[in-house]
N, C-alpha and C. Protein backbone atom coordinates (compact mmCIF):
# COMPACT_ATOMS: atom_id res chain seq x y z
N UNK A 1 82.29 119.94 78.23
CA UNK A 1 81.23 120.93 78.24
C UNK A 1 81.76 122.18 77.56
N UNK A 2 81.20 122.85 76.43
CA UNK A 2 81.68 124.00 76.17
C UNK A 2 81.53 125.24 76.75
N UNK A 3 82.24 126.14 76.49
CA UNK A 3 81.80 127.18 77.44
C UNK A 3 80.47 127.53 77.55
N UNK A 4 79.35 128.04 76.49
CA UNK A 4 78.19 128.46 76.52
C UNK A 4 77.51 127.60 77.25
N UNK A 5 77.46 126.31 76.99
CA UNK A 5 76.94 125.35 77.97
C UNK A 5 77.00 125.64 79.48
N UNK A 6 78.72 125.83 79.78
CA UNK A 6 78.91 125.85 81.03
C UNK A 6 78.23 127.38 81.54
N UNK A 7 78.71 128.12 81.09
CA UNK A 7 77.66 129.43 81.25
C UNK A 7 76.34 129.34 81.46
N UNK A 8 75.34 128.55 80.33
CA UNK A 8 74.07 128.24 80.82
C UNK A 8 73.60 127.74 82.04
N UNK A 9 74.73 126.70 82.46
CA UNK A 9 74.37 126.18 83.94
C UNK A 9 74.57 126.74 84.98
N UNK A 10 75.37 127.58 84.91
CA UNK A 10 75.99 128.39 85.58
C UNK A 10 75.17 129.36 86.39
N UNK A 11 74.55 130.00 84.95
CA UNK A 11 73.38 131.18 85.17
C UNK A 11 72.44 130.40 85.75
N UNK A 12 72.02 129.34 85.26
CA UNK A 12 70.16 128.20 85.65
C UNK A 12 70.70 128.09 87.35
N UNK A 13 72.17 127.82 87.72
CA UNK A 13 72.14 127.50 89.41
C UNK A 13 72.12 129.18 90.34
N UNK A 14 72.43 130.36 89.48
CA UNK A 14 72.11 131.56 90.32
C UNK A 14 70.78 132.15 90.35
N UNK A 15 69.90 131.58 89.10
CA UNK A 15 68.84 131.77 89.60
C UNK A 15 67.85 131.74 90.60
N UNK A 16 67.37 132.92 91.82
CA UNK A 16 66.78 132.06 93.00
C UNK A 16 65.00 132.31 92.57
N UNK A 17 64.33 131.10 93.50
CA UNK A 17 63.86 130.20 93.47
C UNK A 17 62.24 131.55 93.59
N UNK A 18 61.53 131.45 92.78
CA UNK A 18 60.35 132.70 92.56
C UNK A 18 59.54 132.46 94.18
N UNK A 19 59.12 133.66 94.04
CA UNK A 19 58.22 133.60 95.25
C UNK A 19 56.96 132.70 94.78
N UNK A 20 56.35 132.47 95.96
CA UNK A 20 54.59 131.46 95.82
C UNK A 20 53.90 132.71 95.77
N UNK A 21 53.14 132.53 94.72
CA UNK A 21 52.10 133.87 95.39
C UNK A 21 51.11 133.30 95.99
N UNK A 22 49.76 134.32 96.42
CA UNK A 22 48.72 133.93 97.26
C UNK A 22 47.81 133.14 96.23
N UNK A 23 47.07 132.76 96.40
CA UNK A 23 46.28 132.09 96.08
C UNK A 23 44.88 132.05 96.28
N UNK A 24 43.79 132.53 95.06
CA UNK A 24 42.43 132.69 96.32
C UNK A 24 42.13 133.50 97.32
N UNK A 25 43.19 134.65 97.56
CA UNK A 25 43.27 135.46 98.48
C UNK A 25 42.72 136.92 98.31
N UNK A 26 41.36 137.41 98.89
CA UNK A 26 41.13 138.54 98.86
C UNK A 26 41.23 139.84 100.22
N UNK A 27 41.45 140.70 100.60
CA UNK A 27 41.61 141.64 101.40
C UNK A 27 41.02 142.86 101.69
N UNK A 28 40.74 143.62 102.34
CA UNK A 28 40.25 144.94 103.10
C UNK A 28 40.45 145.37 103.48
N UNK A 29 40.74 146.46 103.60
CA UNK A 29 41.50 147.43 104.68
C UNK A 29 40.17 148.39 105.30
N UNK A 30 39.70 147.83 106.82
CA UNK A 30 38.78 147.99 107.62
C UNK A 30 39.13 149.40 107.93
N UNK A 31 40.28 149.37 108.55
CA UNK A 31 40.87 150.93 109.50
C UNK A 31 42.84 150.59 109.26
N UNK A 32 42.86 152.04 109.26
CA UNK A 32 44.68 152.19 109.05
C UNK A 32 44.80 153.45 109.74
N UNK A 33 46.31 153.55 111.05
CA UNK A 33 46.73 154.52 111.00
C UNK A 33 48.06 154.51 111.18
N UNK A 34 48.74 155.52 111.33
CA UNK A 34 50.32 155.69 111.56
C UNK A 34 50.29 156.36 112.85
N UNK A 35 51.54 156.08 113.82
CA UNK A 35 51.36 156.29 114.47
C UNK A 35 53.19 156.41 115.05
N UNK A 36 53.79 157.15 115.56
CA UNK A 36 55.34 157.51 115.66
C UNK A 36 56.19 156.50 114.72
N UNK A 37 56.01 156.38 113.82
CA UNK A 37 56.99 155.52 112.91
C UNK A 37 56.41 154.06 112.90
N UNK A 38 55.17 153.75 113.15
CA UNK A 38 54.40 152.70 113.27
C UNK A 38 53.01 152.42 112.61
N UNK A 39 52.92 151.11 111.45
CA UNK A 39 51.72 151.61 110.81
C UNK A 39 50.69 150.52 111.78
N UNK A 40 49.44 150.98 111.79
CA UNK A 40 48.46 149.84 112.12
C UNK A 40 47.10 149.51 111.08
N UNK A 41 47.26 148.39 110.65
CA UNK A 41 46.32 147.94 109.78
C UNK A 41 45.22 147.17 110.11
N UNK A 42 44.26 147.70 109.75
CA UNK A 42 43.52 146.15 110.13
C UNK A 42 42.17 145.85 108.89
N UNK A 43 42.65 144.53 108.50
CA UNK A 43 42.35 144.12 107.28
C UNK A 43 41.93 143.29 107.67
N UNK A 44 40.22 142.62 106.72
CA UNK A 44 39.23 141.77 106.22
C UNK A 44 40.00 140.65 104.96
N UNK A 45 40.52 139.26 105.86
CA UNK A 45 40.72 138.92 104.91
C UNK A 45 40.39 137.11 104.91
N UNK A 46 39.93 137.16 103.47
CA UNK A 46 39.00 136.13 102.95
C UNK A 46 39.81 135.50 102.24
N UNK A 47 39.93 133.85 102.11
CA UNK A 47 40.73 132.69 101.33
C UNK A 47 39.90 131.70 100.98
N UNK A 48 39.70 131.88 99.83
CA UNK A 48 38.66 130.85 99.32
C UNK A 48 39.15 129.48 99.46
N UNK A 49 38.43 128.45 99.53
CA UNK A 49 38.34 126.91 99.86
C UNK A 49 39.52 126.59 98.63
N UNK A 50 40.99 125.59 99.24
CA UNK A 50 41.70 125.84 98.09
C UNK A 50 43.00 126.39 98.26
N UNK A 51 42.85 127.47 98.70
CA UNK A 51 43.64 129.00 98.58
C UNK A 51 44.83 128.71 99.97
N UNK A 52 45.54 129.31 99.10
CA UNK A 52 46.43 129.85 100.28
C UNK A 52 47.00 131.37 100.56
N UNK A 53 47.99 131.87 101.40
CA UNK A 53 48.60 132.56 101.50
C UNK A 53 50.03 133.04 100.70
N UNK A 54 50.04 131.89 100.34
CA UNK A 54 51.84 132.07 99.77
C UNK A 54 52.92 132.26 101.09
N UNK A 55 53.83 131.54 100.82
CA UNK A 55 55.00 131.22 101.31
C UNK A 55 54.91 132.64 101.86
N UNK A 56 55.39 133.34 103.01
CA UNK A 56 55.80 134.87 103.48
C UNK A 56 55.87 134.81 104.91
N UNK A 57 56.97 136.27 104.88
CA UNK A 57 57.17 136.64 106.62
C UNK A 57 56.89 137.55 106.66
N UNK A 58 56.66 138.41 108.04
CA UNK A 58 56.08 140.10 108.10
C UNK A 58 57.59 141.26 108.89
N UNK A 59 57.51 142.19 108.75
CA UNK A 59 58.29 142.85 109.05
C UNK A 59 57.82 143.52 110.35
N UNK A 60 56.67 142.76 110.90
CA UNK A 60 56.21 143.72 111.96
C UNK A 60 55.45 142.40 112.58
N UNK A 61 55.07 142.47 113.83
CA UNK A 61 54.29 141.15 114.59
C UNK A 61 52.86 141.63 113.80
N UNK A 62 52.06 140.31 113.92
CA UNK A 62 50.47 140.35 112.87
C UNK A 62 49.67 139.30 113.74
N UNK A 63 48.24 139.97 114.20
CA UNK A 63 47.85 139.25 115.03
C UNK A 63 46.47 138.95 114.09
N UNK A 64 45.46 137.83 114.05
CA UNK A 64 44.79 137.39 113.27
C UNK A 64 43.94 136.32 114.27
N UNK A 65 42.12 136.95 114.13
CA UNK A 65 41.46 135.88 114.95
C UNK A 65 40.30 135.27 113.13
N UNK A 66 40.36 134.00 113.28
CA UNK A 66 39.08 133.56 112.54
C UNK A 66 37.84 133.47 112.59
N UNK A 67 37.58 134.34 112.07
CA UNK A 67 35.88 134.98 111.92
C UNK A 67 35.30 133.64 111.61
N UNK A 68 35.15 132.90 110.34
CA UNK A 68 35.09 131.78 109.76
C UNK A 68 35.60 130.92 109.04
N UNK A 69 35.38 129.83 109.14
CA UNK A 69 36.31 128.87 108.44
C UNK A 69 37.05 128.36 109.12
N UNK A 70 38.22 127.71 108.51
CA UNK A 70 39.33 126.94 108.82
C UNK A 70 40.62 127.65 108.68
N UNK A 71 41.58 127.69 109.60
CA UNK A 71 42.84 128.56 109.05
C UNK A 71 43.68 126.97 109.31
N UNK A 72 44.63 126.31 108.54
CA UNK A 72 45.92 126.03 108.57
C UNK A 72 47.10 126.31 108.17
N UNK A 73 47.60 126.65 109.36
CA UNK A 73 49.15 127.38 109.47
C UNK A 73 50.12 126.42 109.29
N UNK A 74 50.93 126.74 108.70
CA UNK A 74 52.41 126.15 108.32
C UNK A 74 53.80 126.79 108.98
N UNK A 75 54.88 126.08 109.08
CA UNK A 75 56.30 126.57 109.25
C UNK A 75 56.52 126.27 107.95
N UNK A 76 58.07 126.88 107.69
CA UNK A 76 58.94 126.78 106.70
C UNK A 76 59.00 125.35 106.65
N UNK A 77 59.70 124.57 107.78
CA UNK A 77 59.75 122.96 107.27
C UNK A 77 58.75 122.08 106.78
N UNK A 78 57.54 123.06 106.38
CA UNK A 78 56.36 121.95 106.39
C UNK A 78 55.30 121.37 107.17
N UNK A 79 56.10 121.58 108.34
CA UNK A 79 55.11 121.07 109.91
C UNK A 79 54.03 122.00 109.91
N UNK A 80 52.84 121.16 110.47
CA UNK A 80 52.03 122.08 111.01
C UNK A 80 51.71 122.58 112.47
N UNK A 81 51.62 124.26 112.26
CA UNK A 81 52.00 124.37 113.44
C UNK A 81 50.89 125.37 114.32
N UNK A 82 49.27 124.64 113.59
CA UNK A 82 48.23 125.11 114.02
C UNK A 82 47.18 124.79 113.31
N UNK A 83 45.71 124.31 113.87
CA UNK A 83 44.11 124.57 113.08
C UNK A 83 43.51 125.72 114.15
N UNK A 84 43.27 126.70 113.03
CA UNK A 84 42.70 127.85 113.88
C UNK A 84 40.87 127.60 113.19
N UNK A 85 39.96 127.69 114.73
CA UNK A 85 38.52 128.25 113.90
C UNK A 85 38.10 129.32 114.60
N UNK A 86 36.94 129.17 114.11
CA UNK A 86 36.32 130.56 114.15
C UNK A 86 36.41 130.95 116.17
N UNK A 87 36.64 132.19 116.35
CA UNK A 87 36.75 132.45 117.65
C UNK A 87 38.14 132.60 117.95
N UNK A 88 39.36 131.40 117.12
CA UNK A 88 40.67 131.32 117.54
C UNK A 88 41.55 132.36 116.99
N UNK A 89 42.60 132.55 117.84
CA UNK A 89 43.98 133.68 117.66
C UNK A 89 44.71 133.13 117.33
N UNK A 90 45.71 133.63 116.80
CA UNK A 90 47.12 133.66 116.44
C UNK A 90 47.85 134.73 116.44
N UNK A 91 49.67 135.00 116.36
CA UNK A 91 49.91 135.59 116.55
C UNK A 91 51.05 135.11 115.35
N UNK A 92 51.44 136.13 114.63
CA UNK A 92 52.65 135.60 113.74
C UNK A 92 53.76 137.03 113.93
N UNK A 93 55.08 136.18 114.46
CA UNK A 93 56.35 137.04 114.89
C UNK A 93 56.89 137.30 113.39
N UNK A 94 57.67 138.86 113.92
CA UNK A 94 58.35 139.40 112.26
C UNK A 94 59.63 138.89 112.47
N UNK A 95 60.19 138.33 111.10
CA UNK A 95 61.41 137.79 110.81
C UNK A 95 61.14 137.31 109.61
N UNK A 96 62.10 137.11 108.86
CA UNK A 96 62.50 136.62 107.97
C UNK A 96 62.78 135.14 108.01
N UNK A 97 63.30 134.98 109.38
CA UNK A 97 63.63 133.23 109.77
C UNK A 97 61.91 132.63 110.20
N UNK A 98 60.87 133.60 110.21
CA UNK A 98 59.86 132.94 110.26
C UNK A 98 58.99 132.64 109.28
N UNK A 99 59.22 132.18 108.19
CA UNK A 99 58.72 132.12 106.93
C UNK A 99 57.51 130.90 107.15
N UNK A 100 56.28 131.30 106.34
CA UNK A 100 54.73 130.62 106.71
C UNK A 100 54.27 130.47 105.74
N UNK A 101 53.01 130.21 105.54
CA UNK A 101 51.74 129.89 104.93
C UNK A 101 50.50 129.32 105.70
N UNK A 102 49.71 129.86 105.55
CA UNK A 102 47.64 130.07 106.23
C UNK A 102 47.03 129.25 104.51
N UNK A 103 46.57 128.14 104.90
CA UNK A 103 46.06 127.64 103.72
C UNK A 103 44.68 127.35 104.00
N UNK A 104 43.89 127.59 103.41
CA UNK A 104 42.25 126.54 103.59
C UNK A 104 42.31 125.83 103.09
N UNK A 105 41.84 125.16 103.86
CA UNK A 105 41.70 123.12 103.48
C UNK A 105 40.26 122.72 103.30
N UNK A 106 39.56 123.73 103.94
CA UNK A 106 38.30 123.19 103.94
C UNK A 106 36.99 123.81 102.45
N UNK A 107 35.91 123.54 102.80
CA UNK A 107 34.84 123.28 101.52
C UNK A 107 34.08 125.20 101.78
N UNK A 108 34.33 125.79 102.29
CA UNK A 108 33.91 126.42 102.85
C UNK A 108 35.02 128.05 102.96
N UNK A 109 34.56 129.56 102.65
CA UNK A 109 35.76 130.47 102.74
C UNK A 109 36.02 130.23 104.09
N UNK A 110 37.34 131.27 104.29
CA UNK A 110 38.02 131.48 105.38
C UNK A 110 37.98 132.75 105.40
N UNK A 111 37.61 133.35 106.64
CA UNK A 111 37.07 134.66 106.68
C UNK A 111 38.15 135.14 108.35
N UNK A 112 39.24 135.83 108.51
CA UNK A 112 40.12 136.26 109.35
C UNK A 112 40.00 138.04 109.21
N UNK A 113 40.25 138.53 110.57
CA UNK A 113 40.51 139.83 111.04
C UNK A 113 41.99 140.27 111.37
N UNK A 114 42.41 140.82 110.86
CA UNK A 114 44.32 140.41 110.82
C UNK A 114 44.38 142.40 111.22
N UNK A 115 45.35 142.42 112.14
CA UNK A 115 46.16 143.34 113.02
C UNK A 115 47.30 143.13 112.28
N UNK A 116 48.05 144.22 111.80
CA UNK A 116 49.37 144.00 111.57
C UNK A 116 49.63 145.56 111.76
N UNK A 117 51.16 145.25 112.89
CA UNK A 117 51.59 145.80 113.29
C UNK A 117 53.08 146.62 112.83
N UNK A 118 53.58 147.17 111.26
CA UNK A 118 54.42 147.47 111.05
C UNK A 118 55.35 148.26 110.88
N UNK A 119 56.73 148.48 110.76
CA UNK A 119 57.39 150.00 110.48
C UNK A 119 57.05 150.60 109.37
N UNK A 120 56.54 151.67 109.76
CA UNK A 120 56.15 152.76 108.43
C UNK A 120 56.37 152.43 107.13
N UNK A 121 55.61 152.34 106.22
CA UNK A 121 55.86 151.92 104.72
C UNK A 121 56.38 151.06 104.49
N UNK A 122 55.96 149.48 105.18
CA UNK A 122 56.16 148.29 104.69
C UNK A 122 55.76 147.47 103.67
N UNK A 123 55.83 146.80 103.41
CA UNK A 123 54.52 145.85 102.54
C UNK A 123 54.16 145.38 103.87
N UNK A 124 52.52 144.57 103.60
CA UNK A 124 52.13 144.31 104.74
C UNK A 124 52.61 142.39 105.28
N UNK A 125 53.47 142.08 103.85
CA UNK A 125 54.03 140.68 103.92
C UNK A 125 55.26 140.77 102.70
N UNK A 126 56.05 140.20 103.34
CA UNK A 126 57.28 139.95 101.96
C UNK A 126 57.39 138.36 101.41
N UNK A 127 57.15 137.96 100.01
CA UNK A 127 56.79 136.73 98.96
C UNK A 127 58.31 136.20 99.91
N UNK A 128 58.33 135.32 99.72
CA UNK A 128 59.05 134.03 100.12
C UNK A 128 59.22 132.98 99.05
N UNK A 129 60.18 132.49 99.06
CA UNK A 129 60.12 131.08 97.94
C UNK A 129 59.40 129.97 98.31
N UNK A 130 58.72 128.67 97.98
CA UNK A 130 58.36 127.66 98.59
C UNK A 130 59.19 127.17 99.03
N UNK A 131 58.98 126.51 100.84
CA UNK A 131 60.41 125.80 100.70
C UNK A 131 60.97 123.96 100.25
N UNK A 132 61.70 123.59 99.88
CA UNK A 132 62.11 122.58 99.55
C UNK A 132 60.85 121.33 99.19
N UNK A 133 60.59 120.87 101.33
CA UNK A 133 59.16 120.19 101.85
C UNK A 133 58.18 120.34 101.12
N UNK A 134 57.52 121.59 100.41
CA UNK A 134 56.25 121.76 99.79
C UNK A 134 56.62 122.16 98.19
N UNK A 135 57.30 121.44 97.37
CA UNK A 135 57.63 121.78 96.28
C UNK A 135 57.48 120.43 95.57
């Protein structure tokens, strides 16, 4: 292998792996405030039939009931680890080791009321890579 070669591969294995983005995903911001070093959001958000969330974790707990539609929730390994409908809660913990995706499966939008609960000037989700299972 010559060097440039080996260099090329080199660089292609430190490359990490792009985030998923959302998919189909539109949002609202209903009401926002701050509050001692604490933001509270609460966002209108719609996933067209199709659509997902993209791979992501939150930096703050995010609580989410389904207005309409279908919500399916994912873990990182792939498993599923919920069908939410209309009327149902969820609750998604902040970490980084909790990496997700909310996909619609069904013919029909997905229409959710999402609480998120975060430290001051967060994003309200951080991109994630796909993992391995869904690639």
């Amino acid at each position: 292998m010559t060097a440039l070669a080996a260099v090329g591969v080199t660089a292609a294995m430190a490359i990490p792996a792009a985030a998923t983005p959302a998919d189909g995903v539109t949002g609202t911001i209903l009401a926002q405030a701050s509050i001692g070093g604490t933001d509270y959001i609460l966002r209108e958000i719609t996933i067209a039939p199709g659509g997902s969330t993209g791979w992501h974790y939150h930096d703050g707990p995010v609580y989410g009931t389904v207005r309409s539609g279908v919500l399916s929730h994912y873990h990182s390994d792939c498993t599923l680890d919920g069908i939410y409908h209309p009327g149902e809660s969820l609750v998604e913990t902040p970490s980084p080791s909790y990496v997700h995706i909310g996909r619609n499966l069904g013919s029909e939008p997905l229409v959710l009321d999402v609480l998120y609960v975060l430290p001051s000037h967060s994003p309200l989700s951080e991109d994630e890579p796909a993992p391995e299972c869904d690639r």
